[in-house]
Each structure stands twice: as C-alpha cells, then as structure tokens.
C-alpha atoms as a PDB file:
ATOM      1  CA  UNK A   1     113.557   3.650  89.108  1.00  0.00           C
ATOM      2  CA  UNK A   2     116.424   2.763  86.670  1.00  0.00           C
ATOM      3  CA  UNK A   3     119.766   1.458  88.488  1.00  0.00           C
ATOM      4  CA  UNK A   4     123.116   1.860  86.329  1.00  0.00           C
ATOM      5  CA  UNK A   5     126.013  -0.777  87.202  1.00  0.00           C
ATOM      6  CA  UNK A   6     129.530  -0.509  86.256  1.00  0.00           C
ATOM      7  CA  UNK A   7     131.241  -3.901  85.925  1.00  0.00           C
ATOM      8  CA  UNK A   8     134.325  -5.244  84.473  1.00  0.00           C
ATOM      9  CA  UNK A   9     132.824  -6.290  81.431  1.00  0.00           C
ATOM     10  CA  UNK A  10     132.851  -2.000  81.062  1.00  0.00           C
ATOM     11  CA  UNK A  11     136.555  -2.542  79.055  1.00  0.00           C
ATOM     12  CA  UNK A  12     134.403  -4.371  76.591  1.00  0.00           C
ATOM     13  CA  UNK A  13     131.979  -1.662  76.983  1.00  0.00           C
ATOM     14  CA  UNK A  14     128.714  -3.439  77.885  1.00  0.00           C
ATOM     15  CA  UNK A  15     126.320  -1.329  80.306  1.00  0.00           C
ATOM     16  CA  UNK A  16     123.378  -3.095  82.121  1.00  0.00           C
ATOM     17  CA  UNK A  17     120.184  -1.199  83.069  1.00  0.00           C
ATOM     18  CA  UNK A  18     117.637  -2.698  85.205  1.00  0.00           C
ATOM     19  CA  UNK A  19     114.510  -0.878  87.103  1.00  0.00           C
ATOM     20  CA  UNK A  20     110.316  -1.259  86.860  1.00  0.00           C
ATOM     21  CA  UNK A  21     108.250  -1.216  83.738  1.00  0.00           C
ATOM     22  CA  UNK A  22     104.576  -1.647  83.790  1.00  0.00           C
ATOM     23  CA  UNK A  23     103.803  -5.320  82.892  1.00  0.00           C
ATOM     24  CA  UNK A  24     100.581  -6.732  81.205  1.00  0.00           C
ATOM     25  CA  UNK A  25      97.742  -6.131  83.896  1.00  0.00           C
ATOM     26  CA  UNK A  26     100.262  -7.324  86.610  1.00  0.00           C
ATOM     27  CA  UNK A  27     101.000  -4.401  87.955  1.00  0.00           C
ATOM     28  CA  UNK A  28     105.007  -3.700  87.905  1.00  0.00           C
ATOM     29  CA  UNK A  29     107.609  -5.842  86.663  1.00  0.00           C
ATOM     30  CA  UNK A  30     111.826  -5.792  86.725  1.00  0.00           C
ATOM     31  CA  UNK A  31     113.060  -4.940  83.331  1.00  0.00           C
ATOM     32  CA  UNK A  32     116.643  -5.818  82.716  1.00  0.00           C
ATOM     33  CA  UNK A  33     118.423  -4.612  79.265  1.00  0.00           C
ATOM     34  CA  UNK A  34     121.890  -5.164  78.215  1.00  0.00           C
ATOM     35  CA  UNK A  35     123.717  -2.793  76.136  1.00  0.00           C
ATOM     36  CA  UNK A  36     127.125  -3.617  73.902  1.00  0.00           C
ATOM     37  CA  UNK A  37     129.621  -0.675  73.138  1.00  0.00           C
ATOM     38  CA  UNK A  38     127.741   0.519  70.122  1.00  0.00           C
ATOM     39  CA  UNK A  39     124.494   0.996  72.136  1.00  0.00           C
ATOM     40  CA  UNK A  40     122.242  -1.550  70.643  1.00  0.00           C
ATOM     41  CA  UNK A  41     120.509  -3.849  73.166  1.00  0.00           C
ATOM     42  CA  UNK A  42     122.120  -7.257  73.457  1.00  0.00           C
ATOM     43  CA  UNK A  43     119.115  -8.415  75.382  1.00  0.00           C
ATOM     44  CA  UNK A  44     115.923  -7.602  77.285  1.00  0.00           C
ATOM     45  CA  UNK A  45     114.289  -9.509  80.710  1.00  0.00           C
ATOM     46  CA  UNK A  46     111.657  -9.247  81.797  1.00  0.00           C
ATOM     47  CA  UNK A  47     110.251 -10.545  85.649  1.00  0.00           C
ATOM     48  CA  UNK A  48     106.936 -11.028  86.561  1.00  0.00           C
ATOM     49  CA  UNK A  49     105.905 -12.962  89.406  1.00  0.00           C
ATOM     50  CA  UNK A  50     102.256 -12.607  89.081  1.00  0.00           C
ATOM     51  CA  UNK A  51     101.913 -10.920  91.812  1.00  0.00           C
ATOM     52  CA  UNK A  52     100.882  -6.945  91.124  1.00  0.00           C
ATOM     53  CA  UNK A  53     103.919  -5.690  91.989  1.00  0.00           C
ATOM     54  CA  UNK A  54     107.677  -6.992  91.319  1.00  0.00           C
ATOM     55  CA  UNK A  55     109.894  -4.073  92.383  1.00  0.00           C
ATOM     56  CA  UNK A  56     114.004  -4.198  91.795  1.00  0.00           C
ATOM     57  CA  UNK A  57     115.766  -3.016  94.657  1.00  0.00           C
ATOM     58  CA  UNK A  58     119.590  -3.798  93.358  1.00  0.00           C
ATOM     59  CA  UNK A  59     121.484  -4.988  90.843  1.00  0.00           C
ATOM     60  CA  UNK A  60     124.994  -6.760  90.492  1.00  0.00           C
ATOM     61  CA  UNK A  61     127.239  -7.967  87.579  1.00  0.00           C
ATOM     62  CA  UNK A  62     130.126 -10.033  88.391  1.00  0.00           C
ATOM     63  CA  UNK A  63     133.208 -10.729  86.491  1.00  0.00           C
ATOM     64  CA  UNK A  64     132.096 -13.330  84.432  1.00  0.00           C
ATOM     65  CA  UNK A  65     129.116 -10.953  83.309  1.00  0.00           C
ATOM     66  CA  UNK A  66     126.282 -12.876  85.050  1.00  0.00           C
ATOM     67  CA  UNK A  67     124.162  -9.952  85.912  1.00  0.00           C
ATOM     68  CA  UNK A  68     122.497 -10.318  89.545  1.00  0.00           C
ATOM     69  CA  UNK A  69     119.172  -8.617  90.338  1.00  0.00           C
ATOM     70  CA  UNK A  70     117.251  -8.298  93.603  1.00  0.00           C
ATOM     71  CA  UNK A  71     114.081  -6.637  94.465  1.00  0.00           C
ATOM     72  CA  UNK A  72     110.501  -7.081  95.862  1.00  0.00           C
ATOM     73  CA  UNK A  73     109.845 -10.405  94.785  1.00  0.00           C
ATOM     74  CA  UNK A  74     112.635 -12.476  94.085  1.00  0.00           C
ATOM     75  CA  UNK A  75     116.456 -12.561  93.509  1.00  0.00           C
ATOM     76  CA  UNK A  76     117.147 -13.631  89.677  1.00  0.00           C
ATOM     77  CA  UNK A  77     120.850 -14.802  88.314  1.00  0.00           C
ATOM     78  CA  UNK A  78     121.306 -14.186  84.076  1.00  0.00           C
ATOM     79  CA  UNK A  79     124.088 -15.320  82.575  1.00  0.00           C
ATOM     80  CA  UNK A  80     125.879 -13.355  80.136  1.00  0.00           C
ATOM     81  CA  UNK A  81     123.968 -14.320  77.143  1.00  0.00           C
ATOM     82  CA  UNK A  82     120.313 -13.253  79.633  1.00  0.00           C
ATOM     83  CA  UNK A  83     119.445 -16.928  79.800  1.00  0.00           C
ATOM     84  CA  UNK A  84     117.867 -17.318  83.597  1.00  0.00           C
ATOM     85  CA  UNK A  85     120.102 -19.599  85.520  1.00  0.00           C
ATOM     86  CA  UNK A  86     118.192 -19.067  88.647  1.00  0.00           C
ATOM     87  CA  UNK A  87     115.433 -17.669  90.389  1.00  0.00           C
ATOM     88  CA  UNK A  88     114.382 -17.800  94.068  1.00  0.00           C
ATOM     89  CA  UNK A  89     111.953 -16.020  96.419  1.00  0.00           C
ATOM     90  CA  UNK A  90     112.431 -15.252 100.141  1.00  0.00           C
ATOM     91  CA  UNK A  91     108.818 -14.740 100.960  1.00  0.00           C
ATOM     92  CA  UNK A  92     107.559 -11.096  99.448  1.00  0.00           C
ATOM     93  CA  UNK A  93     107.604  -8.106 100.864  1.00  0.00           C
ATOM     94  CA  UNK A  94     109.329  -5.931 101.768  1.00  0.00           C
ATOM     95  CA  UNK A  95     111.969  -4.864  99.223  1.00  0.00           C
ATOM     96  CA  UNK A  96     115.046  -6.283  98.968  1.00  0.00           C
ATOM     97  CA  UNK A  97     117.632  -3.791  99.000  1.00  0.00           C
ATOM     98  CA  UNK A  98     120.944  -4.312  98.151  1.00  0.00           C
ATOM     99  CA  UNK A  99     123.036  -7.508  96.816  1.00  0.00           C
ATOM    100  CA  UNK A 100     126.787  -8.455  96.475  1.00  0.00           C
ATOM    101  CA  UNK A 101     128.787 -11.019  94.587  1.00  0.00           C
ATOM    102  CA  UNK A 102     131.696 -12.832  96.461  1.00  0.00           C
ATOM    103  CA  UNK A 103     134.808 -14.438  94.867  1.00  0.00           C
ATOM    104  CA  UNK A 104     133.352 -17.563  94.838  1.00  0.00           C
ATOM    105  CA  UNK A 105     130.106 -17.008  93.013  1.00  0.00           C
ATOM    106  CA  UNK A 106     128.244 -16.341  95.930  1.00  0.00           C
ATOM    107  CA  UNK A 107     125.534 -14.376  96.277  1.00  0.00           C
ATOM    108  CA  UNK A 108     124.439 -11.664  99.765  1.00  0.00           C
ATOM    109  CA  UNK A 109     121.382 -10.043  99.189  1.00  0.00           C
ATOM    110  CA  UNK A 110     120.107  -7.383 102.301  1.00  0.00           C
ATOM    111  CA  UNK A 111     116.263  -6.432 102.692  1.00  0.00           C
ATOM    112  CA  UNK A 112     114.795  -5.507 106.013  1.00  0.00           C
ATOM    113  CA  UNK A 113     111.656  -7.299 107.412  1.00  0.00           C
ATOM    114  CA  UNK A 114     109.235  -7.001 110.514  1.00  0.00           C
ATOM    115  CA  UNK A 115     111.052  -7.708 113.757  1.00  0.00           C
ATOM    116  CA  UNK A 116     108.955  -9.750 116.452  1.00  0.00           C
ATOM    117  CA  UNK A 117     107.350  -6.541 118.054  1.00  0.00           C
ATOM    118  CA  UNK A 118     106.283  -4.130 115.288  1.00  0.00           C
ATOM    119  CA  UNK A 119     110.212  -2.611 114.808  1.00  0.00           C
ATOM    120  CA  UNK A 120     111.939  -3.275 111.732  1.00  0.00           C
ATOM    121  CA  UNK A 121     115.131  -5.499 111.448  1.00  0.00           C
ATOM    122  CA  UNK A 122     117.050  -5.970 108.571  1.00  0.00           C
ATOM    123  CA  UNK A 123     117.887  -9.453 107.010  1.00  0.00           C
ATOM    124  CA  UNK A 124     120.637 -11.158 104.997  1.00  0.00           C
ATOM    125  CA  UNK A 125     120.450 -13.720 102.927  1.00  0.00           C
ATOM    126  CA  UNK A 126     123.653 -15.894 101.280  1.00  0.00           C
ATOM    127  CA  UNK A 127     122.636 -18.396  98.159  1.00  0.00           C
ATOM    128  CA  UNK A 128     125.485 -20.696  96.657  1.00  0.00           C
ATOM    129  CA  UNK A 129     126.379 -20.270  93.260  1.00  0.00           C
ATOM    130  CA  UNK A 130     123.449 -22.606  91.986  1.00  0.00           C
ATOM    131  CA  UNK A 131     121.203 -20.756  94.021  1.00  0.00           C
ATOM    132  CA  UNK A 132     120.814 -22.530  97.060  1.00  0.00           C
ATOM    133  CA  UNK A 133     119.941 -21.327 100.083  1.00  0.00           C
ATOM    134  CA  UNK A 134     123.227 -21.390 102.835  1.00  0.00           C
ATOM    135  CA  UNK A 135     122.524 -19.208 105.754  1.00  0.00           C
ATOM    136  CA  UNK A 136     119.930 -16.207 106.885  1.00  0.00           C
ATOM    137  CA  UNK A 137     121.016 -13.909 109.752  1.00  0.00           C
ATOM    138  CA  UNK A 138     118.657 -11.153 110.878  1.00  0.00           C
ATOM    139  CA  UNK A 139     119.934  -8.079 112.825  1.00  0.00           C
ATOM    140  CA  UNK A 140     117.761  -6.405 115.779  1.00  0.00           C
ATOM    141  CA  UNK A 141     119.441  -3.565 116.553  1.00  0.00           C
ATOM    142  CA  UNK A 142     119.431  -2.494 120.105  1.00  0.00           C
ATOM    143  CA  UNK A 143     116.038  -1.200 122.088  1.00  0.00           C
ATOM    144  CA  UNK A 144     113.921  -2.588 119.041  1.00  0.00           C
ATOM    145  CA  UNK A 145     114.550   0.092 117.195  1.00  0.00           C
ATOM    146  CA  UNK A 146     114.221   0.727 113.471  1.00  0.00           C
ATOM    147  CA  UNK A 147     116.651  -1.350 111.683  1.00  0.00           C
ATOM    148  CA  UNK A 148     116.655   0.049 107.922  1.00  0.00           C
ATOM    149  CA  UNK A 149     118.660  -2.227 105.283  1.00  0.00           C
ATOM    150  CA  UNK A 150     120.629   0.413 103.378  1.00  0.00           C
ATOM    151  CA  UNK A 151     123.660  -1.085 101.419  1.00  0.00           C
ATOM    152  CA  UNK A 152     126.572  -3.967 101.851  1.00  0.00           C
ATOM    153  CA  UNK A 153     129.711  -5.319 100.585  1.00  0.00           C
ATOM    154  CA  UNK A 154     131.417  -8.092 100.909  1.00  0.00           C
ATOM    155  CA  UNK A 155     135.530  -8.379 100.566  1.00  0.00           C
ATOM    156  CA  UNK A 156     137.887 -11.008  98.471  1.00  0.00           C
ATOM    157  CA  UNK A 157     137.275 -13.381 102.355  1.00  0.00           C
ATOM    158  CA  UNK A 158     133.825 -12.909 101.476  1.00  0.00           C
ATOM    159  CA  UNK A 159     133.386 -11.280 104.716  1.00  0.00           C
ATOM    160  CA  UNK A 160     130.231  -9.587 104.463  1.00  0.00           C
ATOM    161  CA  UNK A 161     129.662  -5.636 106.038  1.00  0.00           C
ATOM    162  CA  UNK A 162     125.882  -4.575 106.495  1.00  0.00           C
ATOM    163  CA  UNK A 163     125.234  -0.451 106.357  1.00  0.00           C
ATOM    164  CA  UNK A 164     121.288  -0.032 108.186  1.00  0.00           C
ATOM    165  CA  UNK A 165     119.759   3.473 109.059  1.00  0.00           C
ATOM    166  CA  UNK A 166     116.939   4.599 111.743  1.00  0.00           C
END
C-alpha cells in the first residue's frame, strides 16, 4: 500500500509517500519518504516495532510540515526535517485507520477494535501536541452491530466527525 498526501507545503512542492516495505526479518515495516520539488528524496523513515508486522493505515501533514502517520502499531509524529518527535502505541491490533490534525497541533487518530461481545466498534483516540494521551471514546453502534472505522475530519473548532461502515 502506498498513501499520497497533499499538504500545504505542496506550493513549495514537497510530496510525502508513506506505505509497507519489507523490513529485516521483522516482517513489515512503515516506510515514510519525503520528496522536494525536483524529486530527490529529502528523507527516508523507517518504523519497526519488532513485532512482525507494522502496517500504516493513514497519513497526515500539517501546516507546519510535521508529517503524521498511523497504522497497525503505533502513531509516529516527524518533524519537517524527519527527526521523530514522538511515538506512541495504543495496544496493537487492529489497524488504525485514519488520522487528522486540528488547529492546535492536535492529533485524532480512528481504528476500530473488538466490542465487549464479539461485534466490532470503532475507537478514537486524541494525543496533545507532545503526544500525550487526552481522551479515548469508543462507538457501539446500535444492536452490536459491526462498527467499521472508515475515515474522519475534524474542523477549525476541532470538532471531530467519525465516517464507520457495516
């Protein structure tokens, strides 16, 4: 899987890629490359967790150009020179599947989980700026049903809207 993102940094034309490249005998890892106007990488990340599988589920670049990516294992923040300013895990599986960067430098990410009978409910997740953790709200969707995360957004209040499909 390789995700594209458009960002304002595109007037300077910088593109970031990020998706899954096989890592050394860990299974998958998240690959993250930034690319300046000319086409030349600027920089290269790699993820691995140790475990056999880091997957990226979604990717984010706010206007600052700290680049923002979410997947199986963990939720990463880069600056704009790829230096890791933070990483942090919300236990593993399943895949995390969509993030969003509010006004104020905070960050939503949306996976689903397991809900307490064997449905599926979909979970999000707000850090602070730095990273911290500041609030997790789960959604169980009526009759236990099948709560897919799908996508999200979040507006200049930082109101956050959840998409989920069955």
């Amino acid at each position: 899987m390789i995700m594209l993102v458009q960002s304002p940094l595109m007037l300077w034309g910088n593109v970031y890629v990020t998706g899954n490249s096989e890592g050394n005998e860990t299974g998958m890892d998240y690959t993250t490359i930034k690319y300046n106007s000319s086409g030349d990488s600027v920089w290269v990340k790699r993820y691995d967790s140790g475990d056999l599988g880091d997957y990226v589920g979604s990717m984010a670049v706010d206007a600052y150009g700290n680049v923002y990516i979410t997947g199986s294992s963990a939720t990463i923040k880069y600056n704009s020179f790829g230096d890791t300013v933070w990483v942090r895990r919300y236990s593993s599986y399943p895949l995390n599947y969509a993030i969003a960067v509010g006004v104020s430098g905070s960050v939503y990410v949306m996976r689903s989980t397991t809900g307490d009978t064997t449905d599926v409910d979909y979970t999000t997740i707000k850090y602070s700026s730095s990273g911290d953790l500041v609030w997790v709200r789960t959604y169980n969707g009526t009759g236990n049903s099948y709560d897919f995360a799908s996508s999200m957004a979040v507006d200049v209040n930082e109101n956050v809207f959840c998409n989920r499909k069955k």
